[in-house]
C-alpha atoms as a PDB file:
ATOM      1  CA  UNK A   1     166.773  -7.948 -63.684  1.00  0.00           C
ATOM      2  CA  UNK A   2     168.188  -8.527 -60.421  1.00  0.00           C
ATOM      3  CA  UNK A   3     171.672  -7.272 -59.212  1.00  0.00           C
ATOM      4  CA  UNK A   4     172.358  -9.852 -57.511  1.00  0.00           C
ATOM      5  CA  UNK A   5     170.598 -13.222 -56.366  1.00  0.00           C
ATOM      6  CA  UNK A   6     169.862 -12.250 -52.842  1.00  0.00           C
ATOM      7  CA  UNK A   7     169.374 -16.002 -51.818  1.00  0.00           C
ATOM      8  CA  UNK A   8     172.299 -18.710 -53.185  1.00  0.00           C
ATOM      9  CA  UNK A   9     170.929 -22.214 -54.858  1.00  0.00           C
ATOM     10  CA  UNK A  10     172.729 -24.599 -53.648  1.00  0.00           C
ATOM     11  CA  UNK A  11     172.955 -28.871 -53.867  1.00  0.00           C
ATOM     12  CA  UNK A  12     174.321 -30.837 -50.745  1.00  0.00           C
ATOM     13  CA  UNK A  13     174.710 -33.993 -49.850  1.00  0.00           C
ATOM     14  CA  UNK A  14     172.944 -33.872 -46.471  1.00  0.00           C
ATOM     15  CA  UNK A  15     173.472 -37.655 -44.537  1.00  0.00           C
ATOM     16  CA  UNK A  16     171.959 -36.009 -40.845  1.00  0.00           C
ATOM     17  CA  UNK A  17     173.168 -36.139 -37.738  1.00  0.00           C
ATOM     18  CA  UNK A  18     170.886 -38.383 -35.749  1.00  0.00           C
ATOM     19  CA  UNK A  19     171.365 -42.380 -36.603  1.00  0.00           C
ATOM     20  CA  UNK A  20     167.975 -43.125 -35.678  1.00  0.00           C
ATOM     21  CA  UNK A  21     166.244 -39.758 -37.875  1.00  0.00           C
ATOM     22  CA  UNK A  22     165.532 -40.616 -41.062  1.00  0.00           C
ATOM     23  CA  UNK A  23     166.863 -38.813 -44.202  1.00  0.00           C
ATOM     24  CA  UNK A  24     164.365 -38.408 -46.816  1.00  0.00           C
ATOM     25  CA  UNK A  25     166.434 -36.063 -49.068  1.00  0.00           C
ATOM     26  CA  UNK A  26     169.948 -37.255 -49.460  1.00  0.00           C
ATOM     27  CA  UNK A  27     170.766 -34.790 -52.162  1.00  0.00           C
ATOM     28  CA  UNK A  28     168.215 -31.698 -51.549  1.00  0.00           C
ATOM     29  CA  UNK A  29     168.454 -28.455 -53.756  1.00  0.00           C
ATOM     30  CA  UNK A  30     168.181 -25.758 -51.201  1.00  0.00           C
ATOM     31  CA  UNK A  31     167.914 -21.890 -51.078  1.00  0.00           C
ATOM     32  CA  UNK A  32     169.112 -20.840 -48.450  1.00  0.00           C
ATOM     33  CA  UNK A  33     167.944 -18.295 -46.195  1.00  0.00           C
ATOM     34  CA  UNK A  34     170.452 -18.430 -43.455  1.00  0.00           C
ATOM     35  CA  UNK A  35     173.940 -20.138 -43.748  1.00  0.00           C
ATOM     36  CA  UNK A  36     174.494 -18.605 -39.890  1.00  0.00           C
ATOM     37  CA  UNK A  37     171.445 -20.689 -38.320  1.00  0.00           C
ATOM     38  CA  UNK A  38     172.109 -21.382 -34.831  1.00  0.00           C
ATOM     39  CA  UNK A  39     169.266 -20.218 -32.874  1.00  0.00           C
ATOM     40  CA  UNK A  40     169.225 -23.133 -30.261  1.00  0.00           C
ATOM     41  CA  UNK A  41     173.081 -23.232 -29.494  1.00  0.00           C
ATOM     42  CA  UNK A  42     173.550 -26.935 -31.079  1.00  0.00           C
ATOM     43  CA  UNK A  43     175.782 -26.018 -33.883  1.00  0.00           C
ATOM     44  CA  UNK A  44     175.692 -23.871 -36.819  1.00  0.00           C
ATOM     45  CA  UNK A  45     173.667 -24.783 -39.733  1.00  0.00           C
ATOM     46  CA  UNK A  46     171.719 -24.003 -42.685  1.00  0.00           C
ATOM     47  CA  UNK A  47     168.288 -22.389 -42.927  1.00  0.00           C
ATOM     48  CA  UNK A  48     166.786 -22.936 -46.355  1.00  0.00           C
ATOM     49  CA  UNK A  49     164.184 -23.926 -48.304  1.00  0.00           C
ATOM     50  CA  UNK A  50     164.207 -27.615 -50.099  1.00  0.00           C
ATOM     51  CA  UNK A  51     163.092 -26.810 -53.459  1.00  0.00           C
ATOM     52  CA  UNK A  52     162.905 -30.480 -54.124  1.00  0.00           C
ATOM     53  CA  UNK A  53     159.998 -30.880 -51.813  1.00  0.00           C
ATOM     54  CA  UNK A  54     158.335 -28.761 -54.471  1.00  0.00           C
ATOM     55  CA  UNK A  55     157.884 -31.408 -57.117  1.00  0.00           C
ATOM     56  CA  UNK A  56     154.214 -30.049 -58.411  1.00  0.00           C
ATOM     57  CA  UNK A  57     156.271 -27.417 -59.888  1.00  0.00           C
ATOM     58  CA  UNK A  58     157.866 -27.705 -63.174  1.00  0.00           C
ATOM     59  CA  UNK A  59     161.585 -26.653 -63.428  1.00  0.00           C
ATOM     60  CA  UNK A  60     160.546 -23.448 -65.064  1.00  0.00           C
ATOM     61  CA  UNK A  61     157.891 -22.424 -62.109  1.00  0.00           C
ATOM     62  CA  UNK A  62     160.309 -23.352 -59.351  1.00  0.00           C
ATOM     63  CA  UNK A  63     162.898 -21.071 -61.181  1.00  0.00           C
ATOM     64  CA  UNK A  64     160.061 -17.935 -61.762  1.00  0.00           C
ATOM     65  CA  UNK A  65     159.318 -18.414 -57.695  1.00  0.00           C
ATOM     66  CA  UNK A  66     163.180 -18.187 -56.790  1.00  0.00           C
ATOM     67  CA  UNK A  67     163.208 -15.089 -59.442  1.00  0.00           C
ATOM     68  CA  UNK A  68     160.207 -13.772 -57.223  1.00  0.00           C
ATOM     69  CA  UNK A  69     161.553 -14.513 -53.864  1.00  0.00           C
ATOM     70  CA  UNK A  70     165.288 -12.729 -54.581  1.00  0.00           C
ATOM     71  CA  UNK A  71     163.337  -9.632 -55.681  1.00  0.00           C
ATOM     72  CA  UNK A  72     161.004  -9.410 -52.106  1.00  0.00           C
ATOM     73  CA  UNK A  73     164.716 -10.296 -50.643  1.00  0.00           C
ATOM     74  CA  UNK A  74     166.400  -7.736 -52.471  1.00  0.00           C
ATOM     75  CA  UNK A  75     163.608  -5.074 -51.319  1.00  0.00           C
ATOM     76  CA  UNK A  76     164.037  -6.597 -47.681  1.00  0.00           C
ATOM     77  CA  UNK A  77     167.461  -6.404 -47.893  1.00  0.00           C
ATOM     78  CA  UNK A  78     168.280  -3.430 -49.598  1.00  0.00           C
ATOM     79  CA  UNK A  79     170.603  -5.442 -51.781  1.00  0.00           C
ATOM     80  CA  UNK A  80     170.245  -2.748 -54.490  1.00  0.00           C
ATOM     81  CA  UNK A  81     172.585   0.040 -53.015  1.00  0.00           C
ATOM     82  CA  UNK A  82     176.007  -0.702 -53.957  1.00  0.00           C
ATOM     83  CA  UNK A  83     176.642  -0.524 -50.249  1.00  0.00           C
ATOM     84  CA  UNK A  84     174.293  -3.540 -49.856  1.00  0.00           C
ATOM     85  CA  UNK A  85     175.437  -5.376 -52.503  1.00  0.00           C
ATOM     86  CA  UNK A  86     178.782  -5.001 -51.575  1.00  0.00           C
ATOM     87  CA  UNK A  87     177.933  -6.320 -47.944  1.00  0.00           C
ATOM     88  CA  UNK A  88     176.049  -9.011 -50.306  1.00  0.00           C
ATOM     89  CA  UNK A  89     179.439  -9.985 -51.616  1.00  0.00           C
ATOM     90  CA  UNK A  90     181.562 -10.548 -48.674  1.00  0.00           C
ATOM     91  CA  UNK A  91     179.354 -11.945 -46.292  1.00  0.00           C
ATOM     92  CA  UNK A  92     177.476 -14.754 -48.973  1.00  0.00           C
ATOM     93  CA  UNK A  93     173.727 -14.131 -48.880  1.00  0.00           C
ATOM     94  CA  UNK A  94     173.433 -12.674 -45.635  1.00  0.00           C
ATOM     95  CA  UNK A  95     174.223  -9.476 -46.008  1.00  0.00           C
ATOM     96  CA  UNK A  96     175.726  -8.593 -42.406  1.00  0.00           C
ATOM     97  CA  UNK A  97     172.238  -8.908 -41.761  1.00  0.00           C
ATOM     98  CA  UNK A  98     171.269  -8.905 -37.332  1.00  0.00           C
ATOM     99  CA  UNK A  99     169.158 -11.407 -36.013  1.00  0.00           C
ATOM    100  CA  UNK A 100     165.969  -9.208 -35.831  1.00  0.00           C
ATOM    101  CA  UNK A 101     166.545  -8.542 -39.660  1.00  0.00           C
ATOM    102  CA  UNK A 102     167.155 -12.579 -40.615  1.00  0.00           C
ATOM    103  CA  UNK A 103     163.760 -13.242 -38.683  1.00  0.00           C
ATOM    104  CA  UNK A 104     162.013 -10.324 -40.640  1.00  0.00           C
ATOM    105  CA  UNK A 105     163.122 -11.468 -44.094  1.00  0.00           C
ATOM    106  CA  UNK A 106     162.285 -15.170 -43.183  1.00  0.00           C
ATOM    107  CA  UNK A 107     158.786 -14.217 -42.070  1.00  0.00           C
ATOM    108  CA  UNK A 108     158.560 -11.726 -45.132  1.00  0.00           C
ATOM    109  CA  UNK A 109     159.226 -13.873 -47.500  1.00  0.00           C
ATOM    110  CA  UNK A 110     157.127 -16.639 -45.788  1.00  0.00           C
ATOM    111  CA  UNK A 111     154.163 -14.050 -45.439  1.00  0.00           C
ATOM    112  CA  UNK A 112     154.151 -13.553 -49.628  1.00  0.00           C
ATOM    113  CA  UNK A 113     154.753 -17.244 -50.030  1.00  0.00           C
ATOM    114  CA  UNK A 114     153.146 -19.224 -47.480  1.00  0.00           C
ATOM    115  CA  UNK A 115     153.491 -22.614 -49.496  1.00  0.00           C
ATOM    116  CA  UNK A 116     156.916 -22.183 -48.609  1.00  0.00           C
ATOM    117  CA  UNK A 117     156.753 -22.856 -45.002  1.00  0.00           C
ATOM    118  CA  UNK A 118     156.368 -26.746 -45.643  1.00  0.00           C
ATOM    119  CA  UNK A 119     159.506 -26.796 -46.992  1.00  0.00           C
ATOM    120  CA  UNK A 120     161.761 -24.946 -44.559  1.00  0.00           C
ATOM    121  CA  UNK A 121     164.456 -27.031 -42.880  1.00  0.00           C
ATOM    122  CA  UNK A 122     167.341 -27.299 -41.069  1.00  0.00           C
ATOM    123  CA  UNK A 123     171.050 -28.816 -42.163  1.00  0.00           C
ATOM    124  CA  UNK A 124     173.730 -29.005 -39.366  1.00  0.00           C
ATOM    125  CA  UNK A 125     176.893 -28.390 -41.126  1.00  0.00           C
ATOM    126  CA  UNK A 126     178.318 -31.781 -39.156  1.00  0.00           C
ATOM    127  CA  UNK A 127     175.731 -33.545 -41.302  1.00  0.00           C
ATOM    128  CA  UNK A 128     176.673 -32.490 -44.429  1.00  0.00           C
ATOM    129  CA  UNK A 129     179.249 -34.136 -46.775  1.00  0.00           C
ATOM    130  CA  UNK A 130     181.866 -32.159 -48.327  1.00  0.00           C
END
């Protein structure tokens, strides 16, 4: 049993940013691995993965594989120390985690699940609808 759920589910309404990109997932269910994404200066936005892409898995397998991602996360994190946790708490998924440590958890977690990495993307927070 996990203390916590190291990375938060979430479902957006996502309409982009760009009018001539188009949107294949309007409403994506996302885990997110970074709501502090801003590595090229453009704006702040979400890192996650877009569970929906996953549609050869069954409710119940894409649930099992968040179960087994949030306990590598929770390991990477060190979510299970109160301290941790606590951090978890206050600072929503990311744990007051540095740079170095977001790119070692993303590259973790795509290392143990590399079917994963098709389904990373990127939602600027100006694209989303509140």
């Amino acid at each position: 049993m996990l203390l916590s759920e190291a990375l938060k589910q979430k479902n957006i309404r996502y309409l982009g940013t760009r009018e001539n990109y188009k949107i294949h997932d309007l409403e994506p269910h996302i885990l997110i691995i970074d709501d502090d994404y801003n590595v090229d200066g453009n704006g702040k936005s979400i890192l996650a993965f877009n569970l929906d892409y996953l549609d050869h898995m069954s409710k119940k397998q894409k649930q099992n594989l968040v179960n087994r991602i949030n306990k590598l996360d929770n390991k990477i994190t060190d979510v299970s120390s109160i301290k941790g946790w606590l951090m978890g708490l206050f600072n929503q998924g990311n744990y007051g985690l540095t740079k170095n440590k977001k790119i070692k958890r993303y590259r973790e977690i795509i290392e143990k699940f590399p079917e994963l990495k098709k389904v990373v993307r990127r939602y600027k927070y100006r694209g989303i609808e509140k």
